[in-house]
C-alpha atoms as a PDB file:
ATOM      1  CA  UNK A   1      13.737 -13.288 -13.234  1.00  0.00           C
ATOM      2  CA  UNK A   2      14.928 -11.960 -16.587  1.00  0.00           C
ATOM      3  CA  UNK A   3      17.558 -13.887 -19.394  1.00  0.00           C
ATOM      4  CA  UNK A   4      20.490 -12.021 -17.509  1.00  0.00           C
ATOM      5  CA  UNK A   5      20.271 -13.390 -14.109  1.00  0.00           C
ATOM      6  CA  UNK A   6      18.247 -13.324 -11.246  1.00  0.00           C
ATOM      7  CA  UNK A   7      16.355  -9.760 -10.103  1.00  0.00           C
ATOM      8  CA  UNK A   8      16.293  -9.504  -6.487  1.00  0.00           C
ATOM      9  CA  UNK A   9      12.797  -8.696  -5.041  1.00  0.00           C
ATOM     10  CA  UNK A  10      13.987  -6.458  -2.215  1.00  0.00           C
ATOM     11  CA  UNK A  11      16.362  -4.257  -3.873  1.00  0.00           C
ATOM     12  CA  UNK A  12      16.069  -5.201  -7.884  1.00  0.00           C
ATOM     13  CA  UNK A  13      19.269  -5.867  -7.862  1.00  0.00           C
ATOM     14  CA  UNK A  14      20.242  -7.946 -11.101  1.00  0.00           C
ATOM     15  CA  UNK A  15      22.214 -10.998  -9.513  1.00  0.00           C
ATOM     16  CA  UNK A  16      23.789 -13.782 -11.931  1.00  0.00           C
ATOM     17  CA  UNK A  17      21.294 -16.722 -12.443  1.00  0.00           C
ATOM     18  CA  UNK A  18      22.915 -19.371 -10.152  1.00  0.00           C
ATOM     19  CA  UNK A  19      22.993 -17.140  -7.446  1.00  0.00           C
ATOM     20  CA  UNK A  20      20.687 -18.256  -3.639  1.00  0.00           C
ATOM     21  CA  UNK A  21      21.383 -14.994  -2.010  1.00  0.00           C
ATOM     22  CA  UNK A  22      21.493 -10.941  -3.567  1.00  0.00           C
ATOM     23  CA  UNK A  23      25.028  -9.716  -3.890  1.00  0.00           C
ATOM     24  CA  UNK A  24      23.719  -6.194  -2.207  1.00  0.00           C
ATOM     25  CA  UNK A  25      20.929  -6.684   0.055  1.00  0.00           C
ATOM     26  CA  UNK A  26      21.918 -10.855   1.263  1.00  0.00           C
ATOM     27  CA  UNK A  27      18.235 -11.373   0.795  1.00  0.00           C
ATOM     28  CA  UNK A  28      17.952 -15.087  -0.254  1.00  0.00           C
ATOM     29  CA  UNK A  29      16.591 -15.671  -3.808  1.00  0.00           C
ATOM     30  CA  UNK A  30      13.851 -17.730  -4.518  1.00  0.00           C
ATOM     31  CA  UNK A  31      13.904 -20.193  -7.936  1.00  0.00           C
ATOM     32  CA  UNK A  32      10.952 -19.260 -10.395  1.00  0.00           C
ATOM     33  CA  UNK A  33       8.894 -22.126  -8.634  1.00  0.00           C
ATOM     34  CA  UNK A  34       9.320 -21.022  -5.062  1.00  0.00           C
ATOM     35  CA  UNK A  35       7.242 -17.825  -5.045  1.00  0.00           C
ATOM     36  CA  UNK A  36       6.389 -16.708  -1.342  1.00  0.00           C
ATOM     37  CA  UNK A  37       2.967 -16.536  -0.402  1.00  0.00           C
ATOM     38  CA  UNK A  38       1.900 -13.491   1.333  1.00  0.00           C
ATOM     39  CA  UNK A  39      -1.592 -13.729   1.019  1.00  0.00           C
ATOM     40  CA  UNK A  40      -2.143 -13.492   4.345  1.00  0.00           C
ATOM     41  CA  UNK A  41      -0.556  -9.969   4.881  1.00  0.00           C
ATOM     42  CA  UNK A  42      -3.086  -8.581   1.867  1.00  0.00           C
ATOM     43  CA  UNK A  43      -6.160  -9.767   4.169  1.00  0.00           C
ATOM     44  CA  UNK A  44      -4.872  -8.039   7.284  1.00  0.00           C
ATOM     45  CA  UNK A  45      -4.441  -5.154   5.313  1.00  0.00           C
ATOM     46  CA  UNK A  46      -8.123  -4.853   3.694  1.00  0.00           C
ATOM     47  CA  UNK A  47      -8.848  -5.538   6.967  1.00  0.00           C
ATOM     48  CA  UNK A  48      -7.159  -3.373   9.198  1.00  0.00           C
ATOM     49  CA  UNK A  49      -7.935  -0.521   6.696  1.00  0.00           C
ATOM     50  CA  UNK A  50     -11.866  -1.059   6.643  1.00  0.00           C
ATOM     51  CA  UNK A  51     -11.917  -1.432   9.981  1.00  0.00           C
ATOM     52  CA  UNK A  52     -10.512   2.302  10.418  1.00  0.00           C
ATOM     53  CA  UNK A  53     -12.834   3.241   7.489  1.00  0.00           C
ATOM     54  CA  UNK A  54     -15.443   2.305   9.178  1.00  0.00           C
ATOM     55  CA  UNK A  55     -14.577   3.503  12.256  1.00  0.00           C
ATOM     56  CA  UNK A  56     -13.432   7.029  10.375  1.00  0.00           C
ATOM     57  CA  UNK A  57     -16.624   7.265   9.284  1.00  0.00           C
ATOM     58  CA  UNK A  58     -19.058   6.121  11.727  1.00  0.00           C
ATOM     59  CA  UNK A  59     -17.514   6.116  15.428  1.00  0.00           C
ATOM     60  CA  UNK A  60     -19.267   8.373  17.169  1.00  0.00           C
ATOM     61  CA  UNK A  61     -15.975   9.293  19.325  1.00  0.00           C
ATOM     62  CA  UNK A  62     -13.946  10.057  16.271  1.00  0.00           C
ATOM     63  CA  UNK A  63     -16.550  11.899  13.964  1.00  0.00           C
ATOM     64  CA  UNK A  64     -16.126  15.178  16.035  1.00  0.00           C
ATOM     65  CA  UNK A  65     -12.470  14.880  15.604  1.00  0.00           C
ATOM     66  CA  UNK A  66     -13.405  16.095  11.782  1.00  0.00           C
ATOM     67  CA  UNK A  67     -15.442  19.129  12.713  1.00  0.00           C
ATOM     68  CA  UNK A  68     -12.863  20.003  16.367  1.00  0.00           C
ATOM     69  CA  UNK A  69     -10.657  22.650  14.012  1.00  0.00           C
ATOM     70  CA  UNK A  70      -7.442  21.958  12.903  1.00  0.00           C
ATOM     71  CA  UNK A  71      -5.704  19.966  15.170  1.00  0.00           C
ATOM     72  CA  UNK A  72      -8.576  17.843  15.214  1.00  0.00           C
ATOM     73  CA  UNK A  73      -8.473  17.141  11.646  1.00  0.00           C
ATOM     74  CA  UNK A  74      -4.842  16.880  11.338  1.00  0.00           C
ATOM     75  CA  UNK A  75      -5.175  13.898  14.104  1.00  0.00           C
ATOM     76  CA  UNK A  76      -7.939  12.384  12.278  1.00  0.00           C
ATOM     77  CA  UNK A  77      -5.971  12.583   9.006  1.00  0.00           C
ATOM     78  CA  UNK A  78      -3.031  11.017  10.461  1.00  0.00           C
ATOM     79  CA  UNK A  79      -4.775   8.510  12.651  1.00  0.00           C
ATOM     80  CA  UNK A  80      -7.538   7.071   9.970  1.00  0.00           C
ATOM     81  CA  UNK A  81      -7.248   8.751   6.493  1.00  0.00           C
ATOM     82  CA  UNK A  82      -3.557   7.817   5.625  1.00  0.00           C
ATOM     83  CA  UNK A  83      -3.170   4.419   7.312  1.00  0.00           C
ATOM     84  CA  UNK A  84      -6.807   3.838   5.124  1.00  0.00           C
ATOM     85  CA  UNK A  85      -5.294   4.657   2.234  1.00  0.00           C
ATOM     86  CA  UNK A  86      -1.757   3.295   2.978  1.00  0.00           C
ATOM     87  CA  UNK A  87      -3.218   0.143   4.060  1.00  0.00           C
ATOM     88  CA  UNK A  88      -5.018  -0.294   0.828  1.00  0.00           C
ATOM     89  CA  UNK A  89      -1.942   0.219  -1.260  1.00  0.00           C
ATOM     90  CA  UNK A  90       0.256  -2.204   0.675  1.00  0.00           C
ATOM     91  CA  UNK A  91      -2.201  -4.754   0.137  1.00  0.00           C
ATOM     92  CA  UNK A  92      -2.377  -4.053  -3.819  1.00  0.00           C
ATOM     93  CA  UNK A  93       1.356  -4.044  -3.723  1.00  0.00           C
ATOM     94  CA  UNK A  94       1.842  -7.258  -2.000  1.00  0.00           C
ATOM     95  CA  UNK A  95      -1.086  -8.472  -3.887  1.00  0.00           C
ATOM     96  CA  UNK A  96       1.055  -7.801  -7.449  1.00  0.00           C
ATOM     97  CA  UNK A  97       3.918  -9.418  -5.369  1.00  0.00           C
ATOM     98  CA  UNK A  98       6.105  -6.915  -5.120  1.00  0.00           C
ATOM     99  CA  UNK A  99       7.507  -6.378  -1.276  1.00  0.00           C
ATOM    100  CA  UNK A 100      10.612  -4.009  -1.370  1.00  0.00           C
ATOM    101  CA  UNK A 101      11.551  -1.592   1.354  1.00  0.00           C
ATOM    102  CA  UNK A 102       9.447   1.331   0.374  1.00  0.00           C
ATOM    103  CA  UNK A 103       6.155  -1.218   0.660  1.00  0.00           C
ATOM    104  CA  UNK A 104       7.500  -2.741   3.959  1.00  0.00           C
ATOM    105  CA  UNK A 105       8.029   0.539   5.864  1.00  0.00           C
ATOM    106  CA  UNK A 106       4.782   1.416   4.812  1.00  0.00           C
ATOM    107  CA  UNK A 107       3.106  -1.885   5.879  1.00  0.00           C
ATOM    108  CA  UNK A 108       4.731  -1.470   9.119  1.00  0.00           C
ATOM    109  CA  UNK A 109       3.607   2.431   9.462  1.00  0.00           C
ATOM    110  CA  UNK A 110      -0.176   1.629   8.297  1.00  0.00           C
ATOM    111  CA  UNK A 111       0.175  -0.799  11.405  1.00  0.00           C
ATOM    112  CA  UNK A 112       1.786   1.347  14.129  1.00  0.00           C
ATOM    113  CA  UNK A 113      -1.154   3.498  13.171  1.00  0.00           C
ATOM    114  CA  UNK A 114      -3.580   1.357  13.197  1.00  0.00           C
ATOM    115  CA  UNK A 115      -2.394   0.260  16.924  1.00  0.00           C
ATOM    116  CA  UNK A 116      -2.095   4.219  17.864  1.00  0.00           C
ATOM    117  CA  UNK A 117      -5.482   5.070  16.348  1.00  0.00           C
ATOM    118  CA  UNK A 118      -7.462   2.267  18.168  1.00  0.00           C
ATOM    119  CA  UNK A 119      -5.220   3.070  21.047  1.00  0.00           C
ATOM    120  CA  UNK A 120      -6.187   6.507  21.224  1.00  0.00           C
ATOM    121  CA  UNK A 121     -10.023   5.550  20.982  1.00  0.00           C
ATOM    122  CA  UNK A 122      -9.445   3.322  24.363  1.00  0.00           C
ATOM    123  CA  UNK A 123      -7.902   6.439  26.023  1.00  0.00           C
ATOM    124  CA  UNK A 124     -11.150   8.810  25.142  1.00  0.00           C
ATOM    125  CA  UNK A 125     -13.579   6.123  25.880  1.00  0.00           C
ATOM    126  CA  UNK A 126     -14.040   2.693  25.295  1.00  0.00           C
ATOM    127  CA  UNK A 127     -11.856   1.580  27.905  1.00  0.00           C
ATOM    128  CA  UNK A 128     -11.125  -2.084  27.901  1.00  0.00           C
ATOM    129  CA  UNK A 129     -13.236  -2.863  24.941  1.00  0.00           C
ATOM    130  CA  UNK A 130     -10.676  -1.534  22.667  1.00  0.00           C
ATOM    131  CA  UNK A 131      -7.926  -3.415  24.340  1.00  0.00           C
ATOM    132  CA  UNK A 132      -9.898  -6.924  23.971  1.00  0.00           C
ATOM    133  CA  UNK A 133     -11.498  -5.631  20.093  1.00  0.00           C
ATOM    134  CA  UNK A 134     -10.131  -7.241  17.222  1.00  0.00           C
ATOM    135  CA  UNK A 135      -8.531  -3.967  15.699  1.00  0.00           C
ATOM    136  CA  UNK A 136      -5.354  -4.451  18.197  1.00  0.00           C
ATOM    137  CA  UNK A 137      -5.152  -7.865  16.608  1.00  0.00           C
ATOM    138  CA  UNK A 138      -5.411  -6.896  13.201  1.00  0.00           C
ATOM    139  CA  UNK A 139      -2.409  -4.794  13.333  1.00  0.00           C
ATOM    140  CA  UNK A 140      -0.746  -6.489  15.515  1.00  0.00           C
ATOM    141  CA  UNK A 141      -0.719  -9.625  12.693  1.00  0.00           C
ATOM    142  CA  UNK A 142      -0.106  -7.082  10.292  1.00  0.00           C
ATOM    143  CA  UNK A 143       3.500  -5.959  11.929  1.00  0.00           C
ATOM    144  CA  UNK A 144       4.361  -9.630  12.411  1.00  0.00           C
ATOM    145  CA  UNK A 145       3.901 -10.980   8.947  1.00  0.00           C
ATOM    146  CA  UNK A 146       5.536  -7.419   8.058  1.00  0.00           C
ATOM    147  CA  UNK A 147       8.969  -8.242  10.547  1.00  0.00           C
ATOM    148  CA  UNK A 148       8.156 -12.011   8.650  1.00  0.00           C
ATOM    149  CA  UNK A 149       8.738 -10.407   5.246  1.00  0.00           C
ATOM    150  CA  UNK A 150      11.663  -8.311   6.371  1.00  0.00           C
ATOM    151  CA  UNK A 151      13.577 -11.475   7.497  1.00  0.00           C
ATOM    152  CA  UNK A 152      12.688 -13.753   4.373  1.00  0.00           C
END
């Protein structure tokens, strides 16, 4: 909120003070005492992305995707190195509260990954225990408070 009027969180669009909803995006404004707690979304986040940390680093059916040649290496940069990295930086954005579009696609990216990267570990081998494991949760949390914050 600056002296002009009312910034819009979504889209920084500079709306006139009395204003409830954003004149470009329709997002509803929140007064000064109404902030949003997200919280919640941050912790799935460090979660999700340790979880593939760890697992990038000491799952014994995706280690010798980093030593298989390329194509191994470009799935286990794409499947665990990004959404690690991705995951961390939507949580230090939402953290800081700020939760436009660029940090909602990529909270909802870091967990389609998430879901395709423990997804691809049931298909080479751990069968239903990856179904039942708490990674599918994780994400799955993740996109929901994600689609939450998109609808706010």
């Amino acid at each position: 909120m600056t002296a002009t009027g009312k910034i819009c969180p979504r889209c920084g669009t500079n709306n006139v003070e009395e204003a409830d909803f954003c004149i470009k995006c329709g997002l509803k404004i929140r007064s000064s005492g109404e902030s949003p707690n997200h919280e919640s979304l941050v912790y799935l986040h460090i979660l999700g992305s340790s979880y593939l940390l760890f697992t990038a680093l000491l799952n014994r059916l995706v280690l010798p995707l980093f030593s298989a040649g390329s194509a191994g290496l470009i799935i286990y940069i794409l499947l665990y190195i990004i959404p690690i990295i991705s995951g961390f930086y939507v949580a230090y954005e939402v953290s800081r509260k700020r939760t436009n579009r660029a940090v909602i696609a990529i909270s909802l990216w870091t967990a389609a990954m998430g879901v395709i990267g423990t997804g691809w570990l049931f298909v080479i081998g751990l069968e239903l225990g990856a179904i039942i494991g708490p990674a599918w949760l994780i994400f799955l949390a993740s996109a929901i408070k994600t689609t939450y914050l998109i609808r706010r």
